[in-house]
Protein backbone atom coordinates (compact mmCIF):
# COMPACT_ATOMS: atom_id res chain seq x y z
CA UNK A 1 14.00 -72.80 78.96
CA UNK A 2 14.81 -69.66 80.87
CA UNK A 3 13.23 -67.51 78.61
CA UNK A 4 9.56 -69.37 78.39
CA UNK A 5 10.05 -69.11 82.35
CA UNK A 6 10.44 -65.62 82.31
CA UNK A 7 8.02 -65.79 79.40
CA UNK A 8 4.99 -67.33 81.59
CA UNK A 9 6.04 -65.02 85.16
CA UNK A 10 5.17 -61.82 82.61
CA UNK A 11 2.11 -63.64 81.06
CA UNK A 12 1.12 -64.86 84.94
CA UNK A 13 1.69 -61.23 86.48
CA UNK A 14 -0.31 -59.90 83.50
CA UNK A 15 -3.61 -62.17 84.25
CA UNK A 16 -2.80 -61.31 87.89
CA UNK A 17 -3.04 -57.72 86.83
CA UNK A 18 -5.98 -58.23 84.50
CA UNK A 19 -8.27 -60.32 87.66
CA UNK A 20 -7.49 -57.94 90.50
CA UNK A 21 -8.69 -54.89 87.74
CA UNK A 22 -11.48 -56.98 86.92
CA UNK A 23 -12.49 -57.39 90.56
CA UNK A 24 -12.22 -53.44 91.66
CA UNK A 25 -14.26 -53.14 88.14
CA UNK A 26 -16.82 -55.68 89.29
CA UNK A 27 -16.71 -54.03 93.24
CA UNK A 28 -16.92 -50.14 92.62
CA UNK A 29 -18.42 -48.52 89.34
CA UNK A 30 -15.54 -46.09 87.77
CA UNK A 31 -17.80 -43.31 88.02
CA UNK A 32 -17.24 -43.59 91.93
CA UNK A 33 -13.46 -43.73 91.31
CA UNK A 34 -11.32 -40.35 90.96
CA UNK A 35 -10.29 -41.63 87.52
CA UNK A 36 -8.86 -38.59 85.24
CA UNK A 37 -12.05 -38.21 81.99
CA UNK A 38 -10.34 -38.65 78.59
CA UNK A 39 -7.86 -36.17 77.85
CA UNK A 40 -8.33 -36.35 74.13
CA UNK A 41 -12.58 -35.72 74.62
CA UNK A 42 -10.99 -32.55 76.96
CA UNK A 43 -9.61 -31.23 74.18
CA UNK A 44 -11.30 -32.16 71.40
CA UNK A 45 -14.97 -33.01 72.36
CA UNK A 46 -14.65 -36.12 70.80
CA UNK A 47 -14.60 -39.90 71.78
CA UNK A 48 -11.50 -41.45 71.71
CA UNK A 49 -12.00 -45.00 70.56
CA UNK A 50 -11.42 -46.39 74.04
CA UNK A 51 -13.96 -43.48 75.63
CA UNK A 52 -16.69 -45.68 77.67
CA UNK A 53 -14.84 -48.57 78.10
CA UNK A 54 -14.43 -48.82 81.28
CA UNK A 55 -17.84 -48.28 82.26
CA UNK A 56 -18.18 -50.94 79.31
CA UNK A 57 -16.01 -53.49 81.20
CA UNK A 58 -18.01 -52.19 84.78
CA UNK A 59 -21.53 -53.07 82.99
CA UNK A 60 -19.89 -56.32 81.38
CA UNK A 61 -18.84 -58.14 84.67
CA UNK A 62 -22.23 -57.18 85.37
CA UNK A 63 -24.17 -58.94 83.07
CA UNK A 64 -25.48 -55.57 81.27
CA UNK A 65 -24.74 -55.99 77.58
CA UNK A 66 -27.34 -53.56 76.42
CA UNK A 67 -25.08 -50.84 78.68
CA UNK A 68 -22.21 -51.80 76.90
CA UNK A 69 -23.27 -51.75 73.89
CA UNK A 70 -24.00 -48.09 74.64
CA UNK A 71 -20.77 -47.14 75.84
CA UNK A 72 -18.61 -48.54 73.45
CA UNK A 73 -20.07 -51.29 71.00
CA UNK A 74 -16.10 -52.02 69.73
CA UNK A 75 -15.40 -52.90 73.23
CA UNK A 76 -16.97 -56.55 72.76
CA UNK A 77 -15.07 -57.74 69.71
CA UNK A 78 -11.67 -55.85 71.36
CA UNK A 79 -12.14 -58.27 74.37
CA UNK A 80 -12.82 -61.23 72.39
CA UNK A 81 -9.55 -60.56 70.06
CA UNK A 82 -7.61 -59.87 72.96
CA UNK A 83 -8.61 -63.23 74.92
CA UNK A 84 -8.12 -64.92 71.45
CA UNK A 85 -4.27 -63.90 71.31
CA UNK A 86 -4.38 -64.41 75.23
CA UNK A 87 -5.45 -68.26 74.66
CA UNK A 88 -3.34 -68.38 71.60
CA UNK A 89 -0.24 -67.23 73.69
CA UNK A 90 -0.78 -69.97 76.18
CA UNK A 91 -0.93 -72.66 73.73
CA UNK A 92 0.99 -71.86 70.78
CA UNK A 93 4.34 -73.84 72.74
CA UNK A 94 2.25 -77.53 72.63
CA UNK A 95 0.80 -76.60 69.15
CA UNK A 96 2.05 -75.57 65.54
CA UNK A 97 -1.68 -74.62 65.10
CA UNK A 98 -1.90 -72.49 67.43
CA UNK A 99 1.17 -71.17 66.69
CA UNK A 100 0.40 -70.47 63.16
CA UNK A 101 -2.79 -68.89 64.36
CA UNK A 102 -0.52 -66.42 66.48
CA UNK A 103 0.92 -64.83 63.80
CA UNK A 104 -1.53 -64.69 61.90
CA UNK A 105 -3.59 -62.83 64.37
CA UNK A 106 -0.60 -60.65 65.94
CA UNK A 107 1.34 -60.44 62.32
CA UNK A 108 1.43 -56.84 60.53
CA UNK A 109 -1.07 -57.67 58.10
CA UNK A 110 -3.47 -57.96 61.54
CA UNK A 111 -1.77 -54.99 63.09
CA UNK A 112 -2.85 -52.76 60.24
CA UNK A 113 -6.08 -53.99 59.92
CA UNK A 114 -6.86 -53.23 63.39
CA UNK A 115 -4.92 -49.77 63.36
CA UNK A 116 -7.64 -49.01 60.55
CA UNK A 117 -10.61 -50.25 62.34
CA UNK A 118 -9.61 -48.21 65.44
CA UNK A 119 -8.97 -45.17 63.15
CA UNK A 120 -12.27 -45.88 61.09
CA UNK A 121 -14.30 -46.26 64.70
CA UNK A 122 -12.53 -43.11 66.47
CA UNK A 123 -14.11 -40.90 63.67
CA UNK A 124 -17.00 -42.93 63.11
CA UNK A 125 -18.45 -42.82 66.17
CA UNK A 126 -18.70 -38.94 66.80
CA UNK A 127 -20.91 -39.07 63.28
CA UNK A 128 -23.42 -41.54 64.85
């Protein structure tokens, strides 16, 4: 029992994390921030796979998908798999389904599939 309590404080603290981002996202756009640019676009000239997502998230809490979609259109389906294993976390203890679903979705198999997709978007997207 001690460990799912330490379990859900780290899960808790994390969400904590995630809202009070999500709120200094929604309150002041991170091109008004003194947020370091990309060091791998400073060297390279490339986009990263994560380049323009924070804007992304900035234009997502408010309600400009077309923006985002500009930025970074992985960022989307990364947020969507994210609050999938997020939800899946929380209620994989009350159900085998869930459970299941976990590892299916966190397993290796997953893990190297999205490894490749980041891989395949990183160089993708500088062609585009």
């Amino acid at each position: 029992m001690l460990a799912t309590s330490r379990h859900n404080k780290a899960l808790l603290a994390l969400l904590c994390c995630m809202l009070v981002g999500g709120v200094v996202l929604y309150l002041y756009s991170p091109e008004s921030l003194q947020i370091p640019r990309c060091p791998f676009l400073q060297l390279t000239g490339w986009q990263c796979p994560g380049c323009g997502s924070l804007r992304g998230i900035h234009a997502l809490l408010h309600g400009d998908l077309g923006r985002v979609l500009q930025l970074n259109v992985m960022l989307i389906p990364a947020l969507l798999y994210l609050a999938l294993l997020v939800l899946l976390e929380l209620t994989r203890p009350q159900s085998m389904r869930a459970e299941r679903l976990y590892h299916r979705f966190s397993g290796r198999t997953a893990s190297w599939i999205i490894f490749a997709l980041i891989i395949v978007w990183g160089v993708g997207r500088n062609f585009l």
